[in-house]
PDB file of N, CA and C in Angstrom:
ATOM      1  N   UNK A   1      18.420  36.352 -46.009  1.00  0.00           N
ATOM      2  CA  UNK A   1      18.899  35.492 -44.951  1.00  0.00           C
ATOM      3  C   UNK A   1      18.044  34.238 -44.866  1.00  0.00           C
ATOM      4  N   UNK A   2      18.602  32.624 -44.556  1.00  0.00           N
ATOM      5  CA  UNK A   2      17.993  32.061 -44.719  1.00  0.00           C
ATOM      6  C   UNK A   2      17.953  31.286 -42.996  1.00  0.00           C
ATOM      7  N   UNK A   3      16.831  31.392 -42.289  1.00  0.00           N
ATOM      8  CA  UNK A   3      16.560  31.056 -41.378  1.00  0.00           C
ATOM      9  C   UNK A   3      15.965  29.453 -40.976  1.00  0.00           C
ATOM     10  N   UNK A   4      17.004  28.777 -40.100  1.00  0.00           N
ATOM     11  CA  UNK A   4      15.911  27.301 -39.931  1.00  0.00           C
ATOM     12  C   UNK A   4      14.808  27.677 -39.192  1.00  0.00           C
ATOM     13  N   UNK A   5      13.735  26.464 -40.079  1.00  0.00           N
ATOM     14  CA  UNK A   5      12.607  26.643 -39.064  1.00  0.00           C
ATOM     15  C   UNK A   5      12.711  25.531 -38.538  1.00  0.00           C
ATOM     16  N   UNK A   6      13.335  24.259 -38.526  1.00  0.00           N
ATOM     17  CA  UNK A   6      13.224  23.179 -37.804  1.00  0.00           C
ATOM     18  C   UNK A   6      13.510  23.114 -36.435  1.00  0.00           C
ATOM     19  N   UNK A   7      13.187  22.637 -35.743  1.00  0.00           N
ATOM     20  CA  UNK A   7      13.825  22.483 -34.438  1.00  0.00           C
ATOM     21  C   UNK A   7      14.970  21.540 -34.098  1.00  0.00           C
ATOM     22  N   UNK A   8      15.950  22.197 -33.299  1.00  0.00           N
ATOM     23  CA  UNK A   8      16.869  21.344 -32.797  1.00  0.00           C
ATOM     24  C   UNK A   8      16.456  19.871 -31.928  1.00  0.00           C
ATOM     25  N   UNK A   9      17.401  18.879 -32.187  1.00  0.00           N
ATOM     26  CA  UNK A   9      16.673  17.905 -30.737  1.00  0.00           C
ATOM     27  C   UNK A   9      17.057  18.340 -29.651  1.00  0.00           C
ATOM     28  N   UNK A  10      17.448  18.859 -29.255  1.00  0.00           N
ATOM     29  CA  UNK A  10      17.603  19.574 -27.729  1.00  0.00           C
ATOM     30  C   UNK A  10      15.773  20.263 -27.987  1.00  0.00           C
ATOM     31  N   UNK A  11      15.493  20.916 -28.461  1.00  0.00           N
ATOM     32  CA  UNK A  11      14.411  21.560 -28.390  1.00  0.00           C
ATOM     33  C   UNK A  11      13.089  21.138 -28.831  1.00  0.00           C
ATOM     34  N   UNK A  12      13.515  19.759 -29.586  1.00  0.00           N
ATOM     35  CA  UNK A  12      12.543  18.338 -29.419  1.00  0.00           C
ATOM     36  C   UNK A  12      12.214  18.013 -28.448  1.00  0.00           C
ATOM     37  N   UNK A  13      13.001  17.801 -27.667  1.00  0.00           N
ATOM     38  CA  UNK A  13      13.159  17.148 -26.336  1.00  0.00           C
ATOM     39  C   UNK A  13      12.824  17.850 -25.761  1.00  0.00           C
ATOM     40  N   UNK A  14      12.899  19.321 -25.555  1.00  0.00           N
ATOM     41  CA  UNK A  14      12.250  20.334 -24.418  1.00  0.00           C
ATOM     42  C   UNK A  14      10.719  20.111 -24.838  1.00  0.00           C
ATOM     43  N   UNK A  15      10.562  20.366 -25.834  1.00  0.00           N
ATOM     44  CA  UNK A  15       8.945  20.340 -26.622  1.00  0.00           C
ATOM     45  C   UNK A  15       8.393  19.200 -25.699  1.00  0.00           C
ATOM     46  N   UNK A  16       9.007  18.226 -26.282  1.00  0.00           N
ATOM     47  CA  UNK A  16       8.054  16.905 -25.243  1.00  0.00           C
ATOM     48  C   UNK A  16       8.078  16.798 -24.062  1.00  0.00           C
ATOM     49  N   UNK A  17       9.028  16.855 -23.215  1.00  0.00           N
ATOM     50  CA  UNK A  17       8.557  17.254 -22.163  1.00  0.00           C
ATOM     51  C   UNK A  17       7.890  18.678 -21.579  1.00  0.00           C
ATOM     52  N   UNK A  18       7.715  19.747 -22.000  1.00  0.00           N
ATOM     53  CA  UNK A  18       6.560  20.531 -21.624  1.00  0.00           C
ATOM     54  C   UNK A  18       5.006  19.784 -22.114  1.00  0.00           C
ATOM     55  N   UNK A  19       5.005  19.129 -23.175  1.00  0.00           N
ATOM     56  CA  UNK A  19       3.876  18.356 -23.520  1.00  0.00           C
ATOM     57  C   UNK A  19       3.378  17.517 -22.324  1.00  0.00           C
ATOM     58  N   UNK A  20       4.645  16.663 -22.120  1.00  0.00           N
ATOM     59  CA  UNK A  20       3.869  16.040 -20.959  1.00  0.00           C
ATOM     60  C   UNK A  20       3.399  16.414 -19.858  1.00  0.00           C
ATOM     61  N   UNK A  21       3.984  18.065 -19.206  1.00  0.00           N
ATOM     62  CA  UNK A  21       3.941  19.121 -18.161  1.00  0.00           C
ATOM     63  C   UNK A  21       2.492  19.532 -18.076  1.00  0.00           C
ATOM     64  N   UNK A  22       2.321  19.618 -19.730  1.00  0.00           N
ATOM     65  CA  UNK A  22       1.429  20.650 -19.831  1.00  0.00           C
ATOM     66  C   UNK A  22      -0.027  19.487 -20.012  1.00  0.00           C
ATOM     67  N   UNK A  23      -0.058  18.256 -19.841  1.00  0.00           N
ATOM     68  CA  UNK A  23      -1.283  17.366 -19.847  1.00  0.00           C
ATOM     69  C   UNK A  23      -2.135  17.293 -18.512  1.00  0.00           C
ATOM     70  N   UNK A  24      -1.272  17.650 -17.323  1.00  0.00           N
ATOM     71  CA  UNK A  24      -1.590  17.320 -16.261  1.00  0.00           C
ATOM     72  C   UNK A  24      -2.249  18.351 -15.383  1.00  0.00           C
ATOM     73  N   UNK A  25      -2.464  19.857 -16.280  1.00  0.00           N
ATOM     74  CA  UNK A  25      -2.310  21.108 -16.136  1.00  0.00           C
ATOM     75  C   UNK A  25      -4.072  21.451 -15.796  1.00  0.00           C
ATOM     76  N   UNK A  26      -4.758  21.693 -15.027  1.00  0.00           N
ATOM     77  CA  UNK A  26      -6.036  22.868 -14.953  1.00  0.00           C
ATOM     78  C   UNK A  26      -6.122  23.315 -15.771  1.00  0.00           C
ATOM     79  N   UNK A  27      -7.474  23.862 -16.393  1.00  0.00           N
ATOM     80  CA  UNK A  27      -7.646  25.114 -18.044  1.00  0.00           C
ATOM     81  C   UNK A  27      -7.310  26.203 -17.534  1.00  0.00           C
ATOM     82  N   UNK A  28      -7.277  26.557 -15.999  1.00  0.00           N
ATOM     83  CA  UNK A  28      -7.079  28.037 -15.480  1.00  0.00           C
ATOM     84  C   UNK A  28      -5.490  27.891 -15.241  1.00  0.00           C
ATOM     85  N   UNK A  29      -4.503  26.695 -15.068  1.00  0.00           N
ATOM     86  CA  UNK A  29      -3.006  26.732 -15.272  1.00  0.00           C
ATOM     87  C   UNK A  29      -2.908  26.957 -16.111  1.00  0.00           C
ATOM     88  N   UNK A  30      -3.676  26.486 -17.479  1.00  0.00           N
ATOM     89  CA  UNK A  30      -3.116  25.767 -19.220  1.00  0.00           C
ATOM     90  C   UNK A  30      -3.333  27.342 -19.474  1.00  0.00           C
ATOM     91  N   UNK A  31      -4.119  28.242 -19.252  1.00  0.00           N
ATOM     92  CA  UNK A  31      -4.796  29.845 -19.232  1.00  0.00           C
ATOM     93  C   UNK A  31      -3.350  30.645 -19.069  1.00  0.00           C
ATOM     94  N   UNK A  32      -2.981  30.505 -18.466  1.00  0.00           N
ATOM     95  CA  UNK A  32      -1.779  31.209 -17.538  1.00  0.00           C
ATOM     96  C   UNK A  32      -0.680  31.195 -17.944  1.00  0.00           C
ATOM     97  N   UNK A  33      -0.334  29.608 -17.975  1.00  0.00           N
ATOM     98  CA  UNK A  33       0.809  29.406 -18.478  1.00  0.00           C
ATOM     99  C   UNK A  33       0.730  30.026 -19.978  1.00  0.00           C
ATOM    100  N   UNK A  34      -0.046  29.664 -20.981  1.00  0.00           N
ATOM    101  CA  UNK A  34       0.102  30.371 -22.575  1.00  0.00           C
ATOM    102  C   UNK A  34      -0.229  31.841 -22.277  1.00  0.00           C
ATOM    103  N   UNK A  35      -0.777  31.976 -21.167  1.00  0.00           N
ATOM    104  CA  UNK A  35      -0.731  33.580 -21.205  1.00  0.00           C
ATOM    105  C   UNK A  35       1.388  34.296 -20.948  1.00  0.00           C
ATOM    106  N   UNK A  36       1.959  33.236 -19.911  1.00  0.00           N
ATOM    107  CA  UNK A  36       2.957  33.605 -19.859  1.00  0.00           C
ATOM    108  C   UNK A  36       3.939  33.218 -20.957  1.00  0.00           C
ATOM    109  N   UNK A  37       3.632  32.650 -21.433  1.00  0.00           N
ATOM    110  CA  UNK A  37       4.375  32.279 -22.782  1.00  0.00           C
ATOM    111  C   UNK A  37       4.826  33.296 -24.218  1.00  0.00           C
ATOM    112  N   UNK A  38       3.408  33.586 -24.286  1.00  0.00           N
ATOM    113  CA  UNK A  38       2.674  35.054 -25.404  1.00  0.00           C
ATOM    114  C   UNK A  38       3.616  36.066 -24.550  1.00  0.00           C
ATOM    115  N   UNK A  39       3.677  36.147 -23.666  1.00  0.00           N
ATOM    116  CA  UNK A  39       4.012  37.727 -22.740  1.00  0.00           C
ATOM    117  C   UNK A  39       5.927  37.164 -23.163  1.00  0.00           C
ATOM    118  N   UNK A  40       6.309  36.319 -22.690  1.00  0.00           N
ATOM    119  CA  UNK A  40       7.931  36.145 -22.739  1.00  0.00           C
ATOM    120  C   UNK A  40       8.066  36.273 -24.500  1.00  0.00           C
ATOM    121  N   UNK A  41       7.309  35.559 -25.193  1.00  0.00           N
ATOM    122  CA  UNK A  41       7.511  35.847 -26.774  1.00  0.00           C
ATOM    123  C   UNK A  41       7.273  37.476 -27.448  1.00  0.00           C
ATOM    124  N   UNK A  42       6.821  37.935 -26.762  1.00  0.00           N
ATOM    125  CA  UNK A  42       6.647  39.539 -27.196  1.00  0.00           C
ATOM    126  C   UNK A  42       7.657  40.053 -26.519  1.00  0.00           C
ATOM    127  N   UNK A  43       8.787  39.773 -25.308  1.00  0.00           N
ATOM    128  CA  UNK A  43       9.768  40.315 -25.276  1.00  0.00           C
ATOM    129  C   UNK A  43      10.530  39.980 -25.548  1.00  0.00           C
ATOM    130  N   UNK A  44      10.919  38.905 -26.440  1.00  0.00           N
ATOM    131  CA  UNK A  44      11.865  38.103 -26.997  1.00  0.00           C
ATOM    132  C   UNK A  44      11.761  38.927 -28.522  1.00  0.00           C
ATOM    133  N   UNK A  45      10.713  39.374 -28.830  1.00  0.00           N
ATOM    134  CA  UNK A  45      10.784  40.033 -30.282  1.00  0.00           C
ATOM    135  C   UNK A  45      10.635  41.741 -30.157  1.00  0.00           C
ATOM    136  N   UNK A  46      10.461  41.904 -28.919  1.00  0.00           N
ATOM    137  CA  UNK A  46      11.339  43.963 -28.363  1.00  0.00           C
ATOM    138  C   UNK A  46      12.657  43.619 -28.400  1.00  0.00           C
ATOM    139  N   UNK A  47      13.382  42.414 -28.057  1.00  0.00           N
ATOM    140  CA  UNK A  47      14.806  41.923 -27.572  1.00  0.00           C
ATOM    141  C   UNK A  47      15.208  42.165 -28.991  1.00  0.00           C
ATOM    142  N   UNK A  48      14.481  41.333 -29.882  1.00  0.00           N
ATOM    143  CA  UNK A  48      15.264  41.058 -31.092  1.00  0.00           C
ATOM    144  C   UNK A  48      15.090  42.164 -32.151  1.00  0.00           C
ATOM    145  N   UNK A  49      14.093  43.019 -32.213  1.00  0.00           N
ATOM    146  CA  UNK A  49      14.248  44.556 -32.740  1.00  0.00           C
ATOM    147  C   UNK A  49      15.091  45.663 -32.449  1.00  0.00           C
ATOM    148  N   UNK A  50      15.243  45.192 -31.013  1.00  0.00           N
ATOM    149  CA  UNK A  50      16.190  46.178 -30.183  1.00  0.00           C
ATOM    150  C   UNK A  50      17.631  45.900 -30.749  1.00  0.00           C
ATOM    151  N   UNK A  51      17.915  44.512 -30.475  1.00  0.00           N
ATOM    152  CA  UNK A  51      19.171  44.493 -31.085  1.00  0.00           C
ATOM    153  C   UNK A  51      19.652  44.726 -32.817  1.00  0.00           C
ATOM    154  N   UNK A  52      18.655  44.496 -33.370  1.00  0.00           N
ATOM    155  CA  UNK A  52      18.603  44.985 -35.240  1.00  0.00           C
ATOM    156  C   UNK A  52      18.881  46.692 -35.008  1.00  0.00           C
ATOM    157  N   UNK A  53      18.477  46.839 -34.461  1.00  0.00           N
ATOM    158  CA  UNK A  53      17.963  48.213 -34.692  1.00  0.00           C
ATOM    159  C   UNK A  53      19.359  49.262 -33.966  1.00  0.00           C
ATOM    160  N   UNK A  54      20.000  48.375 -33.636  1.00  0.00           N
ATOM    161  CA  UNK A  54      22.068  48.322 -32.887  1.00  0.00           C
ATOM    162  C   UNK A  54      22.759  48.079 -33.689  1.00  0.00           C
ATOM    163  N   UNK A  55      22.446  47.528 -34.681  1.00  0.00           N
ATOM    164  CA  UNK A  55      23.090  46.525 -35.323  1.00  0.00           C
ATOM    165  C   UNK A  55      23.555  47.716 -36.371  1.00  0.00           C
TER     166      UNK A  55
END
């Protein structure tokens, strides 16, 4: 299977603006927030095993 790795511009555009979100941010927000990030990406990949594994 051949998967893009590029990003969409819709998701260009999300990118940069969290960039700019994320400049204005405390190290104990900037902490948090990539902590919540890591945590939503590890259930995004139970999500996506779960569904292979249906499939």
């Amino acid at each position: 299977m051949d998967f893009p790795i590029e990003l969409t511009l819709e998701q260009q555009f999300r990118l940069q603006n969290l960039k700019d979100q994320v400049k204005s941010l405390s190290q104990e927000e900037a902490q948090e927030f990539l902590l919540e990030v890591l945590r939503q990406m590890m259930v995004k990949d139970n999500l996506v095993k779960h569904l292979l594994k249906q499939a």
